[in-house]
PDB file of N, CA and C in Angstrom:
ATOM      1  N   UNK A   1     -13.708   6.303  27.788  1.00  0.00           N
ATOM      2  CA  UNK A   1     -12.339   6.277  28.244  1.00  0.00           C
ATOM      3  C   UNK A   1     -12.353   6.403  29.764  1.00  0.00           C
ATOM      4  N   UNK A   2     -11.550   5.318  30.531  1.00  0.00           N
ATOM      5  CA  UNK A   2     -11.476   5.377  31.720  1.00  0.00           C
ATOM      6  C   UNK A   2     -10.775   6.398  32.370  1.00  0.00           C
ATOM      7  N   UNK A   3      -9.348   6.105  31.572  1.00  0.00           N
ATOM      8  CA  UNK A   3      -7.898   7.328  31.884  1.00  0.00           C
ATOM      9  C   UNK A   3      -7.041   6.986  31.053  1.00  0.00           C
ATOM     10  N   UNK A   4      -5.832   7.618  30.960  1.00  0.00           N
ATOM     11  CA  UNK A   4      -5.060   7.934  30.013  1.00  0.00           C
ATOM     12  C   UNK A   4      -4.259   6.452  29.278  1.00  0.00           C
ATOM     13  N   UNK A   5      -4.965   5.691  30.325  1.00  0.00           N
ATOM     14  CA  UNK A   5      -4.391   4.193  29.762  1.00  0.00           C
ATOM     15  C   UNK A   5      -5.325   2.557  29.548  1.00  0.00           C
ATOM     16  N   UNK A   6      -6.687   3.333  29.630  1.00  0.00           N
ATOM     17  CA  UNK A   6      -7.952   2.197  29.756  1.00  0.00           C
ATOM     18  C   UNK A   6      -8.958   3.121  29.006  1.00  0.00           C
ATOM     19  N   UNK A   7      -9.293   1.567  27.951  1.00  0.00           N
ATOM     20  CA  UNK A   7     -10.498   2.179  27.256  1.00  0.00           C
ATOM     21  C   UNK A   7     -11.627   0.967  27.861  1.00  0.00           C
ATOM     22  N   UNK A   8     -13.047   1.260  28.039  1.00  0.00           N
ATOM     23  CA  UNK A   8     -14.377   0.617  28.052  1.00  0.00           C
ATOM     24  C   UNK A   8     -14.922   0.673  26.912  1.00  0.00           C
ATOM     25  N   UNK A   9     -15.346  -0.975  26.227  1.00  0.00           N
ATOM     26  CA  UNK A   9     -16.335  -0.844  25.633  1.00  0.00           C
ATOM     27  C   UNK A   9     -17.359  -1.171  26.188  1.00  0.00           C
ATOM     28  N   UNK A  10     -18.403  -1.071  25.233  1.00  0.00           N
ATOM     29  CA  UNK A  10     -19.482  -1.675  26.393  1.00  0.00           C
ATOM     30  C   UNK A  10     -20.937  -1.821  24.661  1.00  0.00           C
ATOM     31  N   UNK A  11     -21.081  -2.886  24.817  1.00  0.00           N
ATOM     32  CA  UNK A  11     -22.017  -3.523  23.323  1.00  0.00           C
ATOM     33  C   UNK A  11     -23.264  -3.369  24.304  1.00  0.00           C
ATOM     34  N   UNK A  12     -24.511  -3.086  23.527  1.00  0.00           N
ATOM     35  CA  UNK A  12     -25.601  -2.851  23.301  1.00  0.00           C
ATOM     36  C   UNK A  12     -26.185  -4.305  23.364  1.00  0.00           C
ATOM     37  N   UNK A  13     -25.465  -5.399  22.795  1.00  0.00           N
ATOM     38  CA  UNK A  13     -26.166  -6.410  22.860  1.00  0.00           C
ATOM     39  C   UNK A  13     -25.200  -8.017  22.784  1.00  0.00           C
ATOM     40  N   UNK A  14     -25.182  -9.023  22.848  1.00  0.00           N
ATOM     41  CA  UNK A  14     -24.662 -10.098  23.040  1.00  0.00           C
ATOM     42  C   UNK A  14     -23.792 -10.248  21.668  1.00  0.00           C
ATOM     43  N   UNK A  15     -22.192 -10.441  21.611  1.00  0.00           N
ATOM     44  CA  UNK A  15     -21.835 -10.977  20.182  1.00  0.00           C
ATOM     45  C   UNK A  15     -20.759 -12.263  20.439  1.00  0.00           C
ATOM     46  N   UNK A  16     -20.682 -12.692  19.940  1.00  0.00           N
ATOM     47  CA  UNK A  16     -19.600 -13.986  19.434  1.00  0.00           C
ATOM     48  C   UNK A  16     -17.926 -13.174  19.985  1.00  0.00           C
ATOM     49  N   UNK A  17     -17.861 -13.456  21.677  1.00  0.00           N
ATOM     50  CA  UNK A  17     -16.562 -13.137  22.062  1.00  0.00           C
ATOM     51  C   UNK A  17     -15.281 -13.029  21.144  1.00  0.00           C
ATOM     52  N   UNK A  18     -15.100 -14.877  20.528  1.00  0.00           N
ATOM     53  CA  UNK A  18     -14.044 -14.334  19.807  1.00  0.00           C
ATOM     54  C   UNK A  18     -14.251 -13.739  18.379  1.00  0.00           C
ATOM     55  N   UNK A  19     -15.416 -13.615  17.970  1.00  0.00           N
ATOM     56  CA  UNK A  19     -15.637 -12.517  16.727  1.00  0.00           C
ATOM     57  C   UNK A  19     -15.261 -11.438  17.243  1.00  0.00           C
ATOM     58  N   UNK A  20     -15.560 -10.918  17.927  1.00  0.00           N
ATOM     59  CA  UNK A  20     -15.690  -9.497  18.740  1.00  0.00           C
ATOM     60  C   UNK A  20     -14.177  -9.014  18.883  1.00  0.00           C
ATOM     61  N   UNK A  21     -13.277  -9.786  19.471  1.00  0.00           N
ATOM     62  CA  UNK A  21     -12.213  -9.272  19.868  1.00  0.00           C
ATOM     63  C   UNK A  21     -11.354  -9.844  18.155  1.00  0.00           C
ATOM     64  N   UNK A  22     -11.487 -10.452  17.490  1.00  0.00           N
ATOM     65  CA  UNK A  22     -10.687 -10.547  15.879  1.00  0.00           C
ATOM     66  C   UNK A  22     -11.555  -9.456  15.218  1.00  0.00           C
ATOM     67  N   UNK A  23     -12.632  -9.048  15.123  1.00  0.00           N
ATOM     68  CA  UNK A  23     -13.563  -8.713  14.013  1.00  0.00           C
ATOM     69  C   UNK A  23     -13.440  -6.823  14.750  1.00  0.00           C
ATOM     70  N   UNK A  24     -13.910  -6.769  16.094  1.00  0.00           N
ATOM     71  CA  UNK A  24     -14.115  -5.716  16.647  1.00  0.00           C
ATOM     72  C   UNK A  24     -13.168  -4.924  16.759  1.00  0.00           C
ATOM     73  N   UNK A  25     -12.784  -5.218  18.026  1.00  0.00           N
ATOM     74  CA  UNK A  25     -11.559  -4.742  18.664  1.00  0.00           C
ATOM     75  C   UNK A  25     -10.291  -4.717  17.437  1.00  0.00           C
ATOM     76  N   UNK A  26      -9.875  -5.636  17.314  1.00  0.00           N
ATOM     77  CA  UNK A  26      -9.110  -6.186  16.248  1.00  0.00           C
ATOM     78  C   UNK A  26      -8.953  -4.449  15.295  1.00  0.00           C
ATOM     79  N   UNK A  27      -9.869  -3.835  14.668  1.00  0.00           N
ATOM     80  CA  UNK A  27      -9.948  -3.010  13.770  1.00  0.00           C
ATOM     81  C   UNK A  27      -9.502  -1.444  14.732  1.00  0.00           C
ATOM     82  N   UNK A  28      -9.506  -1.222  15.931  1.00  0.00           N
ATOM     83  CA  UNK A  28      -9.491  -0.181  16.565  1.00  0.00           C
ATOM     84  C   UNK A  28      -7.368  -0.075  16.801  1.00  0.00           C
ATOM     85  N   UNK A  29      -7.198   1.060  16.028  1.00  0.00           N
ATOM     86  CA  UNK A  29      -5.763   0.971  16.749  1.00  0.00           C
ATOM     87  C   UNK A  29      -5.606   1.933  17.331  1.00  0.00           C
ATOM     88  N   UNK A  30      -5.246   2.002  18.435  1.00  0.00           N
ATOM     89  CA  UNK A  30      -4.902   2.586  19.822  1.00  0.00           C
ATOM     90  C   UNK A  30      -3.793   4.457  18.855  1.00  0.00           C
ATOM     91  N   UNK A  31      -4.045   5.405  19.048  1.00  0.00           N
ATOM     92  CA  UNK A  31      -3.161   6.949  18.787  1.00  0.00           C
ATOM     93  C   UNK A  31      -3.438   7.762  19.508  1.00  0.00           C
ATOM     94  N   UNK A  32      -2.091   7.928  20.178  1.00  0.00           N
ATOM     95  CA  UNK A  32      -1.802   9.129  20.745  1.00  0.00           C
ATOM     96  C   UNK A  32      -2.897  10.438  20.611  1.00  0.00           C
ATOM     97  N   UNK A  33      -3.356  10.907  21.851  1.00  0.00           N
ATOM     98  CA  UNK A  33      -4.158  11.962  21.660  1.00  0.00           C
ATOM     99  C   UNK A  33      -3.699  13.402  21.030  1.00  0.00           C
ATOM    100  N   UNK A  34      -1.676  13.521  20.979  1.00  0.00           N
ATOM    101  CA  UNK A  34      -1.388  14.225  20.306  1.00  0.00           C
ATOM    102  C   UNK A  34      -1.316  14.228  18.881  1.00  0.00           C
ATOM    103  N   UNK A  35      -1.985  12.758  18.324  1.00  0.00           N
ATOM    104  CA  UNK A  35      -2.097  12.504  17.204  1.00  0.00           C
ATOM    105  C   UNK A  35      -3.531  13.289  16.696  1.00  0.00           C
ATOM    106  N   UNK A  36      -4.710  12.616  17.475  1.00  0.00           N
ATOM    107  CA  UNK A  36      -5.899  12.897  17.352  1.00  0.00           C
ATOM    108  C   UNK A  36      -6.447  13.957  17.562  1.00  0.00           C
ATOM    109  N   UNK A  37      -5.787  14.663  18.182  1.00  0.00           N
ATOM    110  CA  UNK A  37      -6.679  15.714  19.364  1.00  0.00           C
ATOM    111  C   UNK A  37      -5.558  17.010  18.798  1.00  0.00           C
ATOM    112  N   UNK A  38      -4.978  17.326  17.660  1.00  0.00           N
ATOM    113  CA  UNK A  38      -4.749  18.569  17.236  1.00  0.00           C
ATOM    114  C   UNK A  38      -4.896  19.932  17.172  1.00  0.00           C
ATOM    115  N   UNK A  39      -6.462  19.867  16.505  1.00  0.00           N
ATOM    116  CA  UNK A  39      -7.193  20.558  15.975  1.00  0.00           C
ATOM    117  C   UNK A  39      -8.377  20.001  16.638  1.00  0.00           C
ATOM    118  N   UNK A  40      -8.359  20.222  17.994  1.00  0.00           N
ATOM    119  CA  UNK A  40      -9.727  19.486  18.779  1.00  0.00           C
ATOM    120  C   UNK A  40     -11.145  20.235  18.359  1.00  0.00           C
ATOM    121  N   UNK A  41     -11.014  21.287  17.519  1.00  0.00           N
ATOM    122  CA  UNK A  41     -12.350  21.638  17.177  1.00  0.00           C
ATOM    123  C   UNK A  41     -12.583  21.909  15.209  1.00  0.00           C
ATOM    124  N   UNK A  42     -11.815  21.352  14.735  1.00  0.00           N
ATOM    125  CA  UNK A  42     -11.772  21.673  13.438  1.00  0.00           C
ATOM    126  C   UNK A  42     -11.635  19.759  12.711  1.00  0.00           C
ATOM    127  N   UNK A  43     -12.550  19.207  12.800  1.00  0.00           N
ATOM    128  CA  UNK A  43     -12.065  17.823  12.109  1.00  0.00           C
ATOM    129  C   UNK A  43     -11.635  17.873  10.794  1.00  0.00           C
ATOM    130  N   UNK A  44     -12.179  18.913   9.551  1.00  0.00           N
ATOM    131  CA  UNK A  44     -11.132  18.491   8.328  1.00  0.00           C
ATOM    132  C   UNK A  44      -9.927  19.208   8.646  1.00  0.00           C
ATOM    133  N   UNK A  45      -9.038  19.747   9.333  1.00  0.00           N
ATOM    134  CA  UNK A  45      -8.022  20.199   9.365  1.00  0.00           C
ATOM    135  C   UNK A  45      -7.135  18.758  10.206  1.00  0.00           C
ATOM    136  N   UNK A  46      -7.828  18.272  11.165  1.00  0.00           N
ATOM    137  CA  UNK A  46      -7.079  17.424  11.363  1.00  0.00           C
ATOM    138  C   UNK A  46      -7.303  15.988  10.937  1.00  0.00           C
ATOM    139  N   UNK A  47      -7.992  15.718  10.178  1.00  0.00           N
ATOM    140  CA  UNK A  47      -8.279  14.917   8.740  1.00  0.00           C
ATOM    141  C   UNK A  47      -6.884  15.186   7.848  1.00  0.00           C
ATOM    142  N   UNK A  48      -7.202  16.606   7.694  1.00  0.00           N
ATOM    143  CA  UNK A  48      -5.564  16.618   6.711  1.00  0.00           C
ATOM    144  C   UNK A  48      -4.393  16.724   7.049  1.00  0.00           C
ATOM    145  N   UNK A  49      -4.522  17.315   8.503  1.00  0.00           N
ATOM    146  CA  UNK A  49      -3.460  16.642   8.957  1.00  0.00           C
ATOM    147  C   UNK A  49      -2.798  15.072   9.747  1.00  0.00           C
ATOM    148  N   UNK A  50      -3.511  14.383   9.667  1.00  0.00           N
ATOM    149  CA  UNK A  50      -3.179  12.599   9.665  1.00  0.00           C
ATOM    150  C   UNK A  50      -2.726  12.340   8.222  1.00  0.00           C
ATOM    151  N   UNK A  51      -3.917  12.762   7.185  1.00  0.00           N
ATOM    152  CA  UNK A  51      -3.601  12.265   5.555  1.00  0.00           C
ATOM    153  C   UNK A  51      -2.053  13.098   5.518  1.00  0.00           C
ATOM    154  N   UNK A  52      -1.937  14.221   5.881  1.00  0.00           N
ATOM    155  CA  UNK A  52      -0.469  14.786   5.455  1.00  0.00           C
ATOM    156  C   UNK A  52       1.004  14.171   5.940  1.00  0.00           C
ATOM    157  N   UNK A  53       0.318  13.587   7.088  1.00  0.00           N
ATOM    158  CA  UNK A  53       1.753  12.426   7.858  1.00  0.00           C
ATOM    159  C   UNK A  53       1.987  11.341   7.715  1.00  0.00           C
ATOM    160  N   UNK A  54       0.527  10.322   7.410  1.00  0.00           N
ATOM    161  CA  UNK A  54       0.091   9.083   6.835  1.00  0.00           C
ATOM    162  C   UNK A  54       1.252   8.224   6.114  1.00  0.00           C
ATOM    163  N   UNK A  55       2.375   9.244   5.009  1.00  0.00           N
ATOM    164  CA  UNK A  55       3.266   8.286   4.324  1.00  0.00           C
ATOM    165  C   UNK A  55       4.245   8.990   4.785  1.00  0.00           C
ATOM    166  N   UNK A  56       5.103   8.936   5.975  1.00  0.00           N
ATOM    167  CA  UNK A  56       5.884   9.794   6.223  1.00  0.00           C
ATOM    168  C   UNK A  56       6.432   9.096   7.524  1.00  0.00           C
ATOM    169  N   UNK A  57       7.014   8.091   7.497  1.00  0.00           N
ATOM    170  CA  UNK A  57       7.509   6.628   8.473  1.00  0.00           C
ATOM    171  C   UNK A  57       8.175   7.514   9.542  1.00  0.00           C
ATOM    172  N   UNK A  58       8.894   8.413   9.187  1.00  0.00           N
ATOM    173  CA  UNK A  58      10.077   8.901  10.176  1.00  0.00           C
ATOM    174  C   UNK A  58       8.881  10.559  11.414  1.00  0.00           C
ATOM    175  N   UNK A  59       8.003  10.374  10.418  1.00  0.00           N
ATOM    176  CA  UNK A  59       7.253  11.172  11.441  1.00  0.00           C
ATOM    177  C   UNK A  59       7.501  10.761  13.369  1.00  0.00           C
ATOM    178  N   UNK A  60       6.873  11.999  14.230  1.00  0.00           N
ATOM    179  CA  UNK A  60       6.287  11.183  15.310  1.00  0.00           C
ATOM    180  C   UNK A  60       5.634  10.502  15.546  1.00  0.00           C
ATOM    181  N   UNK A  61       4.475  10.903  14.891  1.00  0.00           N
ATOM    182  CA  UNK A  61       3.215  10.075  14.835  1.00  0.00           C
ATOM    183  C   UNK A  61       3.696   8.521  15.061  1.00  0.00           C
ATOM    184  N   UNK A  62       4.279   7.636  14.490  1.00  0.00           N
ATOM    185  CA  UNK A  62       5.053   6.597  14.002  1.00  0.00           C
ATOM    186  C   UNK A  62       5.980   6.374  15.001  1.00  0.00           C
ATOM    187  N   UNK A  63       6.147   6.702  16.167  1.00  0.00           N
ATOM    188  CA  UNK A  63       7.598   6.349  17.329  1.00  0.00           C
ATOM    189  C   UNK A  63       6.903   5.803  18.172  1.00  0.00           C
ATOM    190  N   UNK A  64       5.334   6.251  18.398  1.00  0.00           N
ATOM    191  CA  UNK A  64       4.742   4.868  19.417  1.00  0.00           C
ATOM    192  C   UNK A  64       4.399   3.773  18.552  1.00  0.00           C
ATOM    193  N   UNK A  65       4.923   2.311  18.980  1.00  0.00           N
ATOM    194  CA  UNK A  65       4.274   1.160  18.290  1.00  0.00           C
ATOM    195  C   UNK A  65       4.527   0.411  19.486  1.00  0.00           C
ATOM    196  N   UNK A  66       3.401  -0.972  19.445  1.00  0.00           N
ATOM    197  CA  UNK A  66       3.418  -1.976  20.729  1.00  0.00           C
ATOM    198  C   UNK A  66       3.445  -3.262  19.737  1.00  0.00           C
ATOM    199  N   UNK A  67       4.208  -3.281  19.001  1.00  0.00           N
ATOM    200  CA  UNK A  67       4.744  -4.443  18.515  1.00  0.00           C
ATOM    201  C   UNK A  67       6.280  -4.130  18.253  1.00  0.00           C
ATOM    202  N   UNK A  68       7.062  -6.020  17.938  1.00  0.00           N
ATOM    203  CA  UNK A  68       8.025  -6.254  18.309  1.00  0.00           C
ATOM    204  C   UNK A  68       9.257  -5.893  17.821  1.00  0.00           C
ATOM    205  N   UNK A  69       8.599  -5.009  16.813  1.00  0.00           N
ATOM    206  CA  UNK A  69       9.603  -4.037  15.904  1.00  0.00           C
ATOM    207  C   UNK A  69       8.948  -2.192  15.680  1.00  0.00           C
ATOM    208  N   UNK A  70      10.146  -1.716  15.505  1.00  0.00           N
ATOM    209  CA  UNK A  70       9.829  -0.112  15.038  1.00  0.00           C
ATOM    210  C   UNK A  70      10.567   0.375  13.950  1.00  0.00           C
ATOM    211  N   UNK A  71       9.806   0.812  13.443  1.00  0.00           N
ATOM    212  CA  UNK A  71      10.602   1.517  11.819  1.00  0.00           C
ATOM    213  C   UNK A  71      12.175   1.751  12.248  1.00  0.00           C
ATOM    214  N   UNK A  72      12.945   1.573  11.146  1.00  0.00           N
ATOM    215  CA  UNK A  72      14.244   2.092  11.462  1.00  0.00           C
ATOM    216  C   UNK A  72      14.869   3.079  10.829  1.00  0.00           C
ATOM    217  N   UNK A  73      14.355   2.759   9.144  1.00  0.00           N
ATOM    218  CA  UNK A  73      15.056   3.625   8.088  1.00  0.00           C
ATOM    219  C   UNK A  73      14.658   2.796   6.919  1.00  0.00           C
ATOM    220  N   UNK A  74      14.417   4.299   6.249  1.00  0.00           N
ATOM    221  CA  UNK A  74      13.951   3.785   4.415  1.00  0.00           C
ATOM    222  C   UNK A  74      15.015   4.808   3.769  1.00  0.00           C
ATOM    223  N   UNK A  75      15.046   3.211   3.033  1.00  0.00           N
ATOM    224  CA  UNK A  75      15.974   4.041   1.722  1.00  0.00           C
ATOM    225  C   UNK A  75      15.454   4.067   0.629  1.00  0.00           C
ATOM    226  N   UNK A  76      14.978   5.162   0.095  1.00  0.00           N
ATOM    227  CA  UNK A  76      13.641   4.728  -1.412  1.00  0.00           C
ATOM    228  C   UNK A  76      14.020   4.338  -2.465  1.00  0.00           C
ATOM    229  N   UNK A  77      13.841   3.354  -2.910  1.00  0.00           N
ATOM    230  CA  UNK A  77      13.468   2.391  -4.233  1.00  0.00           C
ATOM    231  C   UNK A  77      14.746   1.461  -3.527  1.00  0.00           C
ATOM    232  N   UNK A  78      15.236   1.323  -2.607  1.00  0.00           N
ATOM    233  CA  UNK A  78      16.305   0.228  -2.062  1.00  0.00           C
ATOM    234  C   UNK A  78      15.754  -0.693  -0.667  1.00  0.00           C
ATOM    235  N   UNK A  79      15.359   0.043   0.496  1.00  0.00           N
ATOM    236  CA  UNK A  79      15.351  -0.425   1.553  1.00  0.00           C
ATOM    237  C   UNK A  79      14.251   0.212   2.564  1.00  0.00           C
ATOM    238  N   UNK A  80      13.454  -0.815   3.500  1.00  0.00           N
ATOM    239  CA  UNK A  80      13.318  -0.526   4.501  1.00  0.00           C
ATOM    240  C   UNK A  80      13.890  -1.237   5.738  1.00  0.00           C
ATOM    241  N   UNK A  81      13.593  -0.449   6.897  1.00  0.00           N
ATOM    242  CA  UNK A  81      14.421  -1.252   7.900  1.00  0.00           C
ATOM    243  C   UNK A  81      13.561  -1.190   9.620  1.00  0.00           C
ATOM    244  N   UNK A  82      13.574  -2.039  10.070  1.00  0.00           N
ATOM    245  CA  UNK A  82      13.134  -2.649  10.859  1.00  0.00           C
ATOM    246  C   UNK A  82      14.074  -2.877  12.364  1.00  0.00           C
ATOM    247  N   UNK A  83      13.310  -2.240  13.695  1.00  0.00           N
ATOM    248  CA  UNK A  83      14.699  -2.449  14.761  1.00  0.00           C
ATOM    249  C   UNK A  83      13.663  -3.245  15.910  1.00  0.00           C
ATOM    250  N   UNK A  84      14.907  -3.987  16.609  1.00  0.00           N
ATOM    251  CA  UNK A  84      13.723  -4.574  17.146  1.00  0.00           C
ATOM    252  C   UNK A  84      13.587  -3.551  18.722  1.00  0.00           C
ATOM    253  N   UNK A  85      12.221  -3.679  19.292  1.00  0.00           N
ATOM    254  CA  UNK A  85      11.711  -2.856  20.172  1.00  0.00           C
ATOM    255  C   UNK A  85      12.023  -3.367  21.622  1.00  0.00           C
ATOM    256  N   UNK A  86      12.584  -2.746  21.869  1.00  0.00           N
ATOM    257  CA  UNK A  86      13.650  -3.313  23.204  1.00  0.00           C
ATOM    258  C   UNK A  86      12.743  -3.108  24.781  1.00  0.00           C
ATOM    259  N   UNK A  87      11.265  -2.406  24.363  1.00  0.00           N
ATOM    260  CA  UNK A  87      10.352  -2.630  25.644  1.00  0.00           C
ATOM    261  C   UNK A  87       8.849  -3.155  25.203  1.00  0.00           C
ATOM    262  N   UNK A  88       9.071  -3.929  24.078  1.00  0.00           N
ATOM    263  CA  UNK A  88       8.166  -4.804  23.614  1.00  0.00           C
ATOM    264  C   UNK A  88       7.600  -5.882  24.712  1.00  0.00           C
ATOM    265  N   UNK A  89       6.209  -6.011  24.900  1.00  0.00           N
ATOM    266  CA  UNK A  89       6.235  -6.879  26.067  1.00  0.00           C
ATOM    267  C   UNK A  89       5.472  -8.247  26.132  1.00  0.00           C
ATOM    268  N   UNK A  90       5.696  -8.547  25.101  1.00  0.00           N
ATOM    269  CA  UNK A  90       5.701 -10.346  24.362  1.00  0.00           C
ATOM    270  C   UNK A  90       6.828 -10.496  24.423  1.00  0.00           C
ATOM    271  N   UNK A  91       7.194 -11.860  23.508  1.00  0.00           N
ATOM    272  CA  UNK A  91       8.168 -12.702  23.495  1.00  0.00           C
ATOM    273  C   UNK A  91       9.465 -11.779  22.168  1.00  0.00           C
ATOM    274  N   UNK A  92      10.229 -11.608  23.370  1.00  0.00           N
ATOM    275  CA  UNK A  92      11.879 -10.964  22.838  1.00  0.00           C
ATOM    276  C   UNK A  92      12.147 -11.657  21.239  1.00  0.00           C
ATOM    277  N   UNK A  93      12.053 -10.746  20.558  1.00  0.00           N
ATOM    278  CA  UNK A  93      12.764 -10.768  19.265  1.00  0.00           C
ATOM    279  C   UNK A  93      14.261 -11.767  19.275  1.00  0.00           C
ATOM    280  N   UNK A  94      14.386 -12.706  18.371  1.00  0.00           N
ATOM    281  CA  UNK A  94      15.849 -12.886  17.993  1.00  0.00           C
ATOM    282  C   UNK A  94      16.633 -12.473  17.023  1.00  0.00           C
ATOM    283  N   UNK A  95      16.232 -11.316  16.390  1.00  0.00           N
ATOM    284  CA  UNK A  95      16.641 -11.011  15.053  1.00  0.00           C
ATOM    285  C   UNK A  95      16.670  -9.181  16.040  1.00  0.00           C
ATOM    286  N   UNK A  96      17.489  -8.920  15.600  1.00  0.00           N
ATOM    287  CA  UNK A  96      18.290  -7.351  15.856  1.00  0.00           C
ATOM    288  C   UNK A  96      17.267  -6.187  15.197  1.00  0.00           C
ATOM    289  N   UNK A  97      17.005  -6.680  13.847  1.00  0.00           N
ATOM    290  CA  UNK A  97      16.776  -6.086  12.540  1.00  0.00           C
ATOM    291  C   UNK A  97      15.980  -6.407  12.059  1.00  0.00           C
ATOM    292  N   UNK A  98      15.087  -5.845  11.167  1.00  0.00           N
ATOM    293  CA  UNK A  98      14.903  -6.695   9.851  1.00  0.00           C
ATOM    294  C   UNK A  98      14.980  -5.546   8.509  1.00  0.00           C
ATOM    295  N   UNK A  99      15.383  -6.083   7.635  1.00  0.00           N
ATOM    296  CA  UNK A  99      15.386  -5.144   6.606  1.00  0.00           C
ATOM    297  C   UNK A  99      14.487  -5.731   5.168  1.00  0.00           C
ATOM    298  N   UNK A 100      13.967  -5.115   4.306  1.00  0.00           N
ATOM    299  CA  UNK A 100      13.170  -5.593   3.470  1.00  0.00           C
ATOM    300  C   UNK A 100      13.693  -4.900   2.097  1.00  0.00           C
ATOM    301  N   UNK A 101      14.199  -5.574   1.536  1.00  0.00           N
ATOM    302  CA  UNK A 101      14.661  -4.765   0.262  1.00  0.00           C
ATOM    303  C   UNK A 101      13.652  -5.142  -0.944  1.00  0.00           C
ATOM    304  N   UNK A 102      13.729  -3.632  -1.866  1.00  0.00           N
ATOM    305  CA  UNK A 102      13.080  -3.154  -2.883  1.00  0.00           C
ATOM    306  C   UNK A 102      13.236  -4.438  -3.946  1.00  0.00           C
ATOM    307  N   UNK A 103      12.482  -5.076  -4.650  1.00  0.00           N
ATOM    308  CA  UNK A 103      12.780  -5.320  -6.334  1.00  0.00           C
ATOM    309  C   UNK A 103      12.136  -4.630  -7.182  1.00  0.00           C
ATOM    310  N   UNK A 104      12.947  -4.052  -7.891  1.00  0.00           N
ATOM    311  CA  UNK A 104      12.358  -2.875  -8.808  1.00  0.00           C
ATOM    312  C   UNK A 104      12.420  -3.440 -10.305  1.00  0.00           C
ATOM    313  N   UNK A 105      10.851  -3.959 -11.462  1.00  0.00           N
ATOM    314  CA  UNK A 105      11.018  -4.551 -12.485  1.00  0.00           C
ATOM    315  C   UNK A 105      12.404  -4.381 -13.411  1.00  0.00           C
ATOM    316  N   UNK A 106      13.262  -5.154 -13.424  1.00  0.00           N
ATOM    317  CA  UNK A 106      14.322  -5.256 -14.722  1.00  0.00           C
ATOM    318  C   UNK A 106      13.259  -4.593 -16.024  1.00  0.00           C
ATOM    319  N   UNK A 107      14.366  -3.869 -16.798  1.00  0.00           N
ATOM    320  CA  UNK A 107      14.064  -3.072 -18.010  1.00  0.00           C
ATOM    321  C   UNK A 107      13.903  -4.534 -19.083  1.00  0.00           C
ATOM    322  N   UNK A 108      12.715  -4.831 -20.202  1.00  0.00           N
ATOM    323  CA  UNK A 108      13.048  -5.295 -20.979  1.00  0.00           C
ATOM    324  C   UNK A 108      14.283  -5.632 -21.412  1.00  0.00           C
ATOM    325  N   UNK A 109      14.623  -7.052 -22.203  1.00  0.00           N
ATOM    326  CA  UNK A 109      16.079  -6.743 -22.819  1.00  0.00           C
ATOM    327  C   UNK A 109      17.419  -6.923 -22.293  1.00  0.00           C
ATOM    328  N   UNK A 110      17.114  -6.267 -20.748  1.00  0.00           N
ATOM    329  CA  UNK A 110      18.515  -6.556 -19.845  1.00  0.00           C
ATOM    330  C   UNK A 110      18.183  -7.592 -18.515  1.00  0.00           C
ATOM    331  N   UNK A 111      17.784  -8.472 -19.408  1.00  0.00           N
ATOM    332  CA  UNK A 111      17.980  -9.702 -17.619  1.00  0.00           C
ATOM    333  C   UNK A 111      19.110 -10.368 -17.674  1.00  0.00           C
ATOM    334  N   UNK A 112      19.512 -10.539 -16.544  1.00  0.00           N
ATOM    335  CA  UNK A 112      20.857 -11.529 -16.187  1.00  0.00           C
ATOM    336  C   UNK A 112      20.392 -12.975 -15.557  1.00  0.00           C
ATOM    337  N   UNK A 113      21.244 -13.602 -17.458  1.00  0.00           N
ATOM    338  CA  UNK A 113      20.686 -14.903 -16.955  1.00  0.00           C
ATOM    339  C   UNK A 113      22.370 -16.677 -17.304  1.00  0.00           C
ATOM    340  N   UNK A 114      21.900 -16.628 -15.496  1.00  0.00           N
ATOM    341  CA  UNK A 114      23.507 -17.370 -15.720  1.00  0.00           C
ATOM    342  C   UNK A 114      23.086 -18.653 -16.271  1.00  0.00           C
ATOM    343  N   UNK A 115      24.534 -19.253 -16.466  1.00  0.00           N
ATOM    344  CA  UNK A 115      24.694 -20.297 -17.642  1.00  0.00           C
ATOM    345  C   UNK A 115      23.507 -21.689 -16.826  1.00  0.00           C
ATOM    346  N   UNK A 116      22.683 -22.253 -17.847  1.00  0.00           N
ATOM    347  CA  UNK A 116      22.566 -23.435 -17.065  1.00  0.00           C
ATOM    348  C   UNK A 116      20.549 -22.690 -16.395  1.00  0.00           C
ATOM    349  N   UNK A 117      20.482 -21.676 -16.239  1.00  0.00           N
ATOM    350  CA  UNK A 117      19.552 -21.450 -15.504  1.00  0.00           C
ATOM    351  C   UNK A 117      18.054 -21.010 -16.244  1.00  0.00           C
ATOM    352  N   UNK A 118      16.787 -20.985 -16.108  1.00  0.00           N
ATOM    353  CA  UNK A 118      15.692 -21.517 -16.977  1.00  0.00           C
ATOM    354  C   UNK A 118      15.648 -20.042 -17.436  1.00  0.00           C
ATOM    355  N   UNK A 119      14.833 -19.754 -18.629  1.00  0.00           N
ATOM    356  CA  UNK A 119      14.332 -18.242 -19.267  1.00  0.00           C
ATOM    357  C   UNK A 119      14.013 -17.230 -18.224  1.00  0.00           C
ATOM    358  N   UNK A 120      13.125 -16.507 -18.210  1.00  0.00           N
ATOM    359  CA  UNK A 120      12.248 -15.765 -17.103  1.00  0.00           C
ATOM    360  C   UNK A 120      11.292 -15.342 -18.215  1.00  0.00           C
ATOM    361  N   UNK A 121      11.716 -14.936 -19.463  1.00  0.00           N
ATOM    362  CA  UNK A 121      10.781 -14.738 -20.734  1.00  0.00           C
ATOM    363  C   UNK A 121      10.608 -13.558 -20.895  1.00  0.00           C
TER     364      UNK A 121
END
């Protein structure tokens, strides 16, 4: 680590540039040292604490992102929601939002099926 905003790698030996940056780099995602650096001397404590925040969207952990959207709001077994990131620094979103709604399997027995339209079975 250079400083609080540059990392160095530095390979041991010659690889396939763009392997390297899809295959390599690609796999490394950038967290907050208040993410990482907790429990700076205890790693399963802060092992369990990542696994304990891991499904938990509205955490902090989750308010830095460098893509063109940021969580907005879940509604469980209905909705998630999507805002777009207003200091994103690619190409400006045209969509406000996005929201992704739940389909939750129909119960045997009760499908709704209008006139004219094929089985589902």
């Amino acid at each position: 680590m250079i400083n609080a905003r540059t990392l160095q790698v530095t390979l041991n030996s010659g690889v396939n540039p763009q392997w390297f940056i899809l295959n390599g780099l690609g796999q490394i995602n950038p967290v907050p040292a208040f993410v990482w650096d907790k429990y700076p001397n205890n790693m399963i404590k802060e092992l369990k604490f990542i696994q304990s925040e891991a499904n938990s969207p509205t955490s902090a952990l989750f308010k830095i992102v460098d893509g063109a959207y940021h969580f907005g709001r879940v509604q469980p077994n209905q909705s998630w929601s999507f805002v777009a990131h207003k200091d994103y620094g690619g190409r400006k979103s045209h969509l406000s939002s996005l929201i992704f709604q739940c389909q939750l399997p129909r119960p045997k027995g009760r499908s709704l099926r209008l006139p004219g339209s094929a089985s589902d079975g």
